[in-house]
N, C-alpha and C. Protein backbone atom coordinates (compact mmCIF):
# COMPACT_ATOMS: atom_id res chain seq x y z
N UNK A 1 6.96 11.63 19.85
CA UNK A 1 6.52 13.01 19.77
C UNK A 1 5.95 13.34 18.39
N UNK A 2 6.87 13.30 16.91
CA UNK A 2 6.05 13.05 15.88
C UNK A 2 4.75 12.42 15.98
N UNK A 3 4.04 11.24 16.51
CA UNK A 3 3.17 10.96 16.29
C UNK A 3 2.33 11.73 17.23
N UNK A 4 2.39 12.54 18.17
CA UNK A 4 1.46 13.10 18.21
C UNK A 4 1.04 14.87 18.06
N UNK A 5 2.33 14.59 16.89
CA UNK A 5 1.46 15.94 16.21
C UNK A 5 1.12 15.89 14.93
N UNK A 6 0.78 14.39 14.70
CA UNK A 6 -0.03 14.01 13.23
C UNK A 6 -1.36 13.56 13.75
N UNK A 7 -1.58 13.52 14.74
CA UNK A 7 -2.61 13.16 14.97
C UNK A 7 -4.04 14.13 15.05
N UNK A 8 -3.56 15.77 15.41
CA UNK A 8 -4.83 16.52 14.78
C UNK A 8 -5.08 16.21 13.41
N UNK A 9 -4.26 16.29 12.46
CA UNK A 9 -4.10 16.23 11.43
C UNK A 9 -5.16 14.35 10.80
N UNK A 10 -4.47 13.58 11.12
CA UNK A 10 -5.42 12.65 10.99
C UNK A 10 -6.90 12.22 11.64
N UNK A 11 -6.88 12.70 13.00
CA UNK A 11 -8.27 13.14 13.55
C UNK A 11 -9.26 13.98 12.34
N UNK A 12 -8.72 14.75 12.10
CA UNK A 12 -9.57 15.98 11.26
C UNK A 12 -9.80 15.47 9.69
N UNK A 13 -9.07 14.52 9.29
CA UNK A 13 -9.06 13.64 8.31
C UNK A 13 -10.55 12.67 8.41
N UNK A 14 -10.27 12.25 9.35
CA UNK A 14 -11.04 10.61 9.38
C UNK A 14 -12.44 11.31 10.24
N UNK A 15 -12.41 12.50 10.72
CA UNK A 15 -14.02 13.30 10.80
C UNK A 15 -14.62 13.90 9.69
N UNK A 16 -13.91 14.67 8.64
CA UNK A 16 -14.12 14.81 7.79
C UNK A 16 -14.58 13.60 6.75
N UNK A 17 -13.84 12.58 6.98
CA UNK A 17 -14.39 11.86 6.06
C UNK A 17 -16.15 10.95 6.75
N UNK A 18 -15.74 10.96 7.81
CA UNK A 18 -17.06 10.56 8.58
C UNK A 18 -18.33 11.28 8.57
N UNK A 19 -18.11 12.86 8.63
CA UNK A 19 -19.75 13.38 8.08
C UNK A 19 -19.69 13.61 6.42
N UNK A 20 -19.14 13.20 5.65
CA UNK A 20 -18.64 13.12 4.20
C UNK A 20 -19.45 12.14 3.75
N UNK A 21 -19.23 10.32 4.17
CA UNK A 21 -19.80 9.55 3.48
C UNK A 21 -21.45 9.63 3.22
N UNK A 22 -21.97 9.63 5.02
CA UNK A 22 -23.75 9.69 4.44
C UNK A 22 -24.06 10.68 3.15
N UNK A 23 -23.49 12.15 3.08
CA UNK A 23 -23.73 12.88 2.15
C UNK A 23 -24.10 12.62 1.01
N UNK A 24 -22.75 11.79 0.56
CA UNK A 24 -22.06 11.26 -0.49
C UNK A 24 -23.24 10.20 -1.56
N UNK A 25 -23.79 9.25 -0.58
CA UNK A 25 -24.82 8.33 -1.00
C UNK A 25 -26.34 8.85 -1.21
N UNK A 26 -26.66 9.61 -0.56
CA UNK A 26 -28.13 10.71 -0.86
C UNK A 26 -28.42 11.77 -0.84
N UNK A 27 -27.47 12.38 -1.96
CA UNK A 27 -27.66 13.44 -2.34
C UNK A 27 -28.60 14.31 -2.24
N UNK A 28 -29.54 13.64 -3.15
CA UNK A 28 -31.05 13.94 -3.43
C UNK A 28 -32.03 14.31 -1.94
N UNK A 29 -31.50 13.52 -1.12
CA UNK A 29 -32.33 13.54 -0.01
C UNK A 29 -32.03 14.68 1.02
N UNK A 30 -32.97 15.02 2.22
CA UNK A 30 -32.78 16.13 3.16
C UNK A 30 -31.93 15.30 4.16
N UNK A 31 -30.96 15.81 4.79
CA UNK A 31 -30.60 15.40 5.92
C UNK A 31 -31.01 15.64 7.14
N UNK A 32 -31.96 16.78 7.11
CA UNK A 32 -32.45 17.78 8.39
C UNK A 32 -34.00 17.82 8.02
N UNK A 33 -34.41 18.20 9.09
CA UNK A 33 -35.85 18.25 8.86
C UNK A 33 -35.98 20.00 8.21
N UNK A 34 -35.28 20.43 8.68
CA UNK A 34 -35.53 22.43 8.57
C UNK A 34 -34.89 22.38 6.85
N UNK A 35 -34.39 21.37 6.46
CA UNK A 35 -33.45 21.88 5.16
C UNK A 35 -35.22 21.44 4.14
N UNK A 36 -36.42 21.58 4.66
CA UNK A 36 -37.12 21.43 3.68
C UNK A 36 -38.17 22.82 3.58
N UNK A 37 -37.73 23.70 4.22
CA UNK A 37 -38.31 24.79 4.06
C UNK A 37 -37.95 25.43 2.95
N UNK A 38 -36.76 25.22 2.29
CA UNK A 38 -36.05 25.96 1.30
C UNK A 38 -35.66 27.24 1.98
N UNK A 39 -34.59 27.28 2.80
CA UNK A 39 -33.69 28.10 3.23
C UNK A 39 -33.09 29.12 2.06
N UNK A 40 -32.98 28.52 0.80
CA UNK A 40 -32.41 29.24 0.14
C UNK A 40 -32.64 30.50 -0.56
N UNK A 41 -33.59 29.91 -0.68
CA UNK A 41 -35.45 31.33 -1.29
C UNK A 41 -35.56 32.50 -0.20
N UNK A 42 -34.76 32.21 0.83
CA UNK A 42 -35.18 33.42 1.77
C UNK A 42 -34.93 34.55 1.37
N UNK A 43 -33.79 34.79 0.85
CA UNK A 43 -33.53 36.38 0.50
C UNK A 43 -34.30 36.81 -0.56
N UNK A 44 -34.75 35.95 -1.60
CA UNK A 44 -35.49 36.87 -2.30
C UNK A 44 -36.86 37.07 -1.63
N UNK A 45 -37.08 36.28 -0.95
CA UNK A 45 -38.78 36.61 -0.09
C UNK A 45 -38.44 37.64 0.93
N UNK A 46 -37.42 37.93 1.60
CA UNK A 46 -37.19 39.23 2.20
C UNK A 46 -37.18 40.19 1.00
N UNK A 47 -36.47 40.19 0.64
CA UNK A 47 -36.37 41.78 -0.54
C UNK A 47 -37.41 41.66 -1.34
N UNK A 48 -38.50 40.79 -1.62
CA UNK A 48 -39.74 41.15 -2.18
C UNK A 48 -40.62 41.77 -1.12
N UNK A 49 -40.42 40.94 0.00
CA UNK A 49 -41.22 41.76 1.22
C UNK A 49 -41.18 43.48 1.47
N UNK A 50 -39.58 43.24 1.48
CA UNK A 50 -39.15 44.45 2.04
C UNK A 50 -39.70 45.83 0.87
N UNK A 51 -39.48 45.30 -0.29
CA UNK A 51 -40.23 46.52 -1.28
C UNK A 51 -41.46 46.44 -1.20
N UNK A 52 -41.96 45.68 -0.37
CA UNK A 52 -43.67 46.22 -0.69
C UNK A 52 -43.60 46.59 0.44
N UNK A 53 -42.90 46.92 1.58
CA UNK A 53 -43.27 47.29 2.87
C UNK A 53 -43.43 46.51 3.73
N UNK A 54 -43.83 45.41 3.93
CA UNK A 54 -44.19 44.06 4.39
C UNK A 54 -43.45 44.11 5.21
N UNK A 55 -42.93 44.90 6.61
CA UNK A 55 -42.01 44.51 7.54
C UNK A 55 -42.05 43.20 8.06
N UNK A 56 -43.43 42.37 8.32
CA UNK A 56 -43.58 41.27 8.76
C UNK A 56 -43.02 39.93 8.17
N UNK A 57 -43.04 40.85 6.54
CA UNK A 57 -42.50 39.59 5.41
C UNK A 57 -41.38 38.87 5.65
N UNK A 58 -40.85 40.06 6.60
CA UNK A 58 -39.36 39.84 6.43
C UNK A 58 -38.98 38.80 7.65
N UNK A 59 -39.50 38.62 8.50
CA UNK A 59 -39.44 37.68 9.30
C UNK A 59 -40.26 35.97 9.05
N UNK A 60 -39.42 34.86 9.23
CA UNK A 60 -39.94 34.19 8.95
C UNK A 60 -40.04 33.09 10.50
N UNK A 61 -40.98 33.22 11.24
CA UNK A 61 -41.03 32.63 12.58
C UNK A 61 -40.80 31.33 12.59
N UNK A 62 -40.54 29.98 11.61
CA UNK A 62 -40.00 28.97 12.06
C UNK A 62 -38.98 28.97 11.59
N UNK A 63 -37.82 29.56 11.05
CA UNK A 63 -36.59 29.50 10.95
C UNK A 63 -35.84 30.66 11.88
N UNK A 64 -35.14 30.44 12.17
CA UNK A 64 -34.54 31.05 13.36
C UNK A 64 -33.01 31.81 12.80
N UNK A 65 -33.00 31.83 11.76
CA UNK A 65 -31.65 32.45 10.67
C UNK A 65 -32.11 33.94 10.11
N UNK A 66 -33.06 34.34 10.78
CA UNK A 66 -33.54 36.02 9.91
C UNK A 66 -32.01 36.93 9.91
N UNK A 67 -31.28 36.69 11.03
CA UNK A 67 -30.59 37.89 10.24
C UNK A 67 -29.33 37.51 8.92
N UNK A 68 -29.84 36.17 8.89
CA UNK A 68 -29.08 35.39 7.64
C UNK A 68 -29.60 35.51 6.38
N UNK A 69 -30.83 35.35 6.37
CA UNK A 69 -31.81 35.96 5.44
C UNK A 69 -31.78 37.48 5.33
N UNK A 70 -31.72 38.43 6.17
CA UNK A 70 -31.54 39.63 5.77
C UNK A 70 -29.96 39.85 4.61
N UNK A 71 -28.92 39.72 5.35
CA UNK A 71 -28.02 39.65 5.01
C UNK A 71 -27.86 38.84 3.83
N UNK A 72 -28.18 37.58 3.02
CA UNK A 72 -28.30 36.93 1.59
C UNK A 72 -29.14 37.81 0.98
N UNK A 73 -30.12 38.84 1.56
CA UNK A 73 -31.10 40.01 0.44
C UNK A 73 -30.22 40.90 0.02
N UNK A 74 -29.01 40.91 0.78
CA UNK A 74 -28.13 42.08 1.00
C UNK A 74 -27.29 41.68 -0.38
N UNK A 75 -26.61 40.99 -0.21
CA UNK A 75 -25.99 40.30 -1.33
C UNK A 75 -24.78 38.90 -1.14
């Protein structure tokens, strides 16, 4: 019975460490094709949009995270 209630526990271990290693070795590199849009820049390109009026700015049609981007303009 102990052993199987270590076993979420080591399951969640040895997955964690399984999407961990690729990381680990290429840093530098994209893992995703979408992580080269620069996801991160979104909020300030919404809230520059959004002060000039640019309702359209604020949407960005190949990323599919706008109300994630709204919300990082937010703070």
């Amino acid at each position: 019975m102990k052993r199987l209630k270590r076993f979420p526990l080591y399951g969640t271990i040895i997955l964690f460490l399984l999407a961990l290693l690729p990381r680990l070795f290429d840093l530098g590199q994209f893992l995703t094709s979408d992580e080269k849009t620069n996801i991160f820049l979104a909020g300030s390109a919404v809230v520059q949009a959004f002060l000039r009026g640019d309702w359209a700015g604020t949407y960005w049609h190949f990323y599919p995270g706008v109300t994630m981007s709204w919300a990082d303009a937010l703070g």
